[in-house]
Protein backbone atom coordinates (compact mmCIF):
# COMPACT_ATOMS: atom_id res chain seq x y z
CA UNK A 1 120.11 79.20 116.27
CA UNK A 2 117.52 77.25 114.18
CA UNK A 3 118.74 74.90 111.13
CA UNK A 4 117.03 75.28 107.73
CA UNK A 5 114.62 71.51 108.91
CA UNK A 6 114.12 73.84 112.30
CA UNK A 7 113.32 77.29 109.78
CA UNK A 8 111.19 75.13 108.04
CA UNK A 9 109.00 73.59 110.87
CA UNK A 10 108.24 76.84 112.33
CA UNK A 11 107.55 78.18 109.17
CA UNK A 12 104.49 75.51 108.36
CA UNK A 13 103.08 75.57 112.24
CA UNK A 14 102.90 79.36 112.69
CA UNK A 15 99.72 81.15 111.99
CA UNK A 16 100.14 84.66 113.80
CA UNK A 17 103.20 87.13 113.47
CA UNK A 18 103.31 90.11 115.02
CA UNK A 19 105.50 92.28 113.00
CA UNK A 20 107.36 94.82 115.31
CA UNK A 21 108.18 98.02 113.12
CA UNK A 22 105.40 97.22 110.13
CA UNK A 23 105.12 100.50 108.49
CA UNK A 24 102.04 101.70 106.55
CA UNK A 25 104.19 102.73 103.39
CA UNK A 26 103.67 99.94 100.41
CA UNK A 27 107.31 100.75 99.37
CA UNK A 28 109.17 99.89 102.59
CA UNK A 29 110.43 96.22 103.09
CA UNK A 30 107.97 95.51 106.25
CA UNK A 31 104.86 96.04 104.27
CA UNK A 32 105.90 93.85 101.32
CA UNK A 33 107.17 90.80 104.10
CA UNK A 34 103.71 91.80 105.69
CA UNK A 35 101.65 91.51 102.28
CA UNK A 36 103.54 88.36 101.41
CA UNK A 37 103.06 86.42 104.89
CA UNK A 38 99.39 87.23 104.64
CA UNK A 39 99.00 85.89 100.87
CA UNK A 40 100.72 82.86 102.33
CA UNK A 41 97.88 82.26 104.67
CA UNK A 42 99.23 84.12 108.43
CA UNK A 43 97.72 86.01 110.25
CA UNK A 44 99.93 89.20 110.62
CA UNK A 45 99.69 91.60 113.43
CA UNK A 46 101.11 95.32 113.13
CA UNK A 47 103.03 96.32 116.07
CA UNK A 48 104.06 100.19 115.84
CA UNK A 49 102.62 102.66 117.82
CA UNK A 50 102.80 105.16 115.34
CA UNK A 51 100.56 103.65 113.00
CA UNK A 52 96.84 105.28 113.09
CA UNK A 53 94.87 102.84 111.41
CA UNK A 54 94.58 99.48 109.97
CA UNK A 55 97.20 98.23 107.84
CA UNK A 56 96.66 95.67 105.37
CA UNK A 57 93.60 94.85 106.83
CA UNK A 58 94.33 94.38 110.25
CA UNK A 59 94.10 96.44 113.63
CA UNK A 60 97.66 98.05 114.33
CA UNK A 61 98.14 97.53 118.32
CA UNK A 62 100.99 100.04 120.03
CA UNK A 63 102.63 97.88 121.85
CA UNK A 64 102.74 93.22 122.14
CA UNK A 65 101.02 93.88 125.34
CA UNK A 66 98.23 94.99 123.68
CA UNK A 67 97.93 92.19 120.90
CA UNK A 68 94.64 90.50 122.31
CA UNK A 69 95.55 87.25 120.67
CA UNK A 70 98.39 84.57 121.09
CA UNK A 71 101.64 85.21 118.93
CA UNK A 72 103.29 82.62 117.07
CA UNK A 73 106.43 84.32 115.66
CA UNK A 74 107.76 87.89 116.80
CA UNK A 75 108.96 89.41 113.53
CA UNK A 76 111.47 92.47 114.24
CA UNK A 77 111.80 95.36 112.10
CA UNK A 78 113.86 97.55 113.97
CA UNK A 79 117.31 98.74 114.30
CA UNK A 80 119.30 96.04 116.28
CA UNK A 81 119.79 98.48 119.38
CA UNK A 82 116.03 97.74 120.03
CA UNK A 83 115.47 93.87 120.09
CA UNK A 84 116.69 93.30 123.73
CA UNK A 85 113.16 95.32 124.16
CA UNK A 86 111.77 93.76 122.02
CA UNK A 87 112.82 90.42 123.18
CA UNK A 88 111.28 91.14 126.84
CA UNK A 89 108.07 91.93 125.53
CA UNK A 90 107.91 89.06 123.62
CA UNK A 91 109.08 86.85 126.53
CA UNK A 92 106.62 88.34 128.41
CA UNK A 93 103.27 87.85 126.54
CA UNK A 94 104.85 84.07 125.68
CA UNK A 95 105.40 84.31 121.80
CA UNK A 96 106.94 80.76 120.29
CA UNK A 97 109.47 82.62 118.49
CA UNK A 98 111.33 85.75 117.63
CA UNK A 99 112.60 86.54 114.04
CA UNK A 100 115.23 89.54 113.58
CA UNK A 101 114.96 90.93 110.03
CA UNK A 102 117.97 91.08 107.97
CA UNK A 103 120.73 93.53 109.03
CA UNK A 104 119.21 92.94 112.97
CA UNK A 105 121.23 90.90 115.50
CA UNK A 106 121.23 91.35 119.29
CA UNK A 107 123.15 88.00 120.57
CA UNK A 108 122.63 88.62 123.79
CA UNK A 109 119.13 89.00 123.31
CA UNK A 110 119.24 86.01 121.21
CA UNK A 111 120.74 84.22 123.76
CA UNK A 112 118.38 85.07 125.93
CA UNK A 113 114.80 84.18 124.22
CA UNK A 114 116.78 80.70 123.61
CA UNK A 115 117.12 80.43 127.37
CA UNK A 116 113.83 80.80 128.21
CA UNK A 117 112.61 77.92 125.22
CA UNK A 118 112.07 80.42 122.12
CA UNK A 119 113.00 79.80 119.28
CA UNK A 120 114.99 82.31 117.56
CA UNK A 121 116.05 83.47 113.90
CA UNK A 122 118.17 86.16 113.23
CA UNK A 123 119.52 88.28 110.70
CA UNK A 124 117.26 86.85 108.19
CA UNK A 125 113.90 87.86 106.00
CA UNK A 126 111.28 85.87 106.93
CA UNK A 127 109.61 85.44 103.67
CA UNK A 128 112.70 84.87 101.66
CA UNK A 129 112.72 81.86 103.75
CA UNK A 130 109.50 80.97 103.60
CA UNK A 131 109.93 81.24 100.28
CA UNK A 132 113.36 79.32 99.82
CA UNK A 133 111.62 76.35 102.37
CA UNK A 134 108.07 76.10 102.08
CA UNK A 135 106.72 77.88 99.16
């Protein structure tokens, strides 16, 4: 796992996250991390296949596969029984790094984006730490 100097780093060098999960509602946590990492200055990328049309702005693509554009940071919003799925895709369309949401931890899955060079946060919110490092 990263340390806070590590957190940091990736924090200020990432431009694109795909967010796995973001959900069109304004009142559920994905969209508000979402609207926050954009008013920071990222690019964010919704990844849900149920989503129908833009979402703050920005094309909503089923699947990572589909994300026409390289990914920076891997942002998870889903229950933990998904990120090992998650991970693969991610490993396979060579994202930096993968960030599990609060309340989501896979350590194998952890374990294995580390193995193959990505770095990886977990059980964490993204812009509480952006927040707490960089703000």
């Amino acid at each position: 796992m990263l340390s806070r100097d590590q957190i940091r780093e990736l924090l200020q060098s990432a431009r694109t996250i795909a967010i796995v999960g973001l959900s069109a509602n304004p009142d559920r946590p994905s969209y508000g991390v979402a609207s926050y990492l954009q008013r920071q200055g990222f690019r964010v990328i919704p990844v849900n296949p149920n989503l129908g049309g833009p979402v703050l702005g920005e094309q909503p693509y089923p699947t990572l596969a589909a994300v026409p554009v390289p990914i920076d940071i891997v942002d998870i919003f889903r229950r933990s029984e998904f990120v090992s799925g998650v991970v693969d895709a991610a490993l396979d369309v060579g994202a930096k790094a993968i960030w599990m949401q609060l309340g989501v931890v896979d350590e194998g899955a952890a374990a294995r984006a580390e193995a193959a060079g990505l770095q990886v946060v977990m059980d964490r919110c993204i812009a509480v730490e952006h927040r707490l490092l960089v703000g």
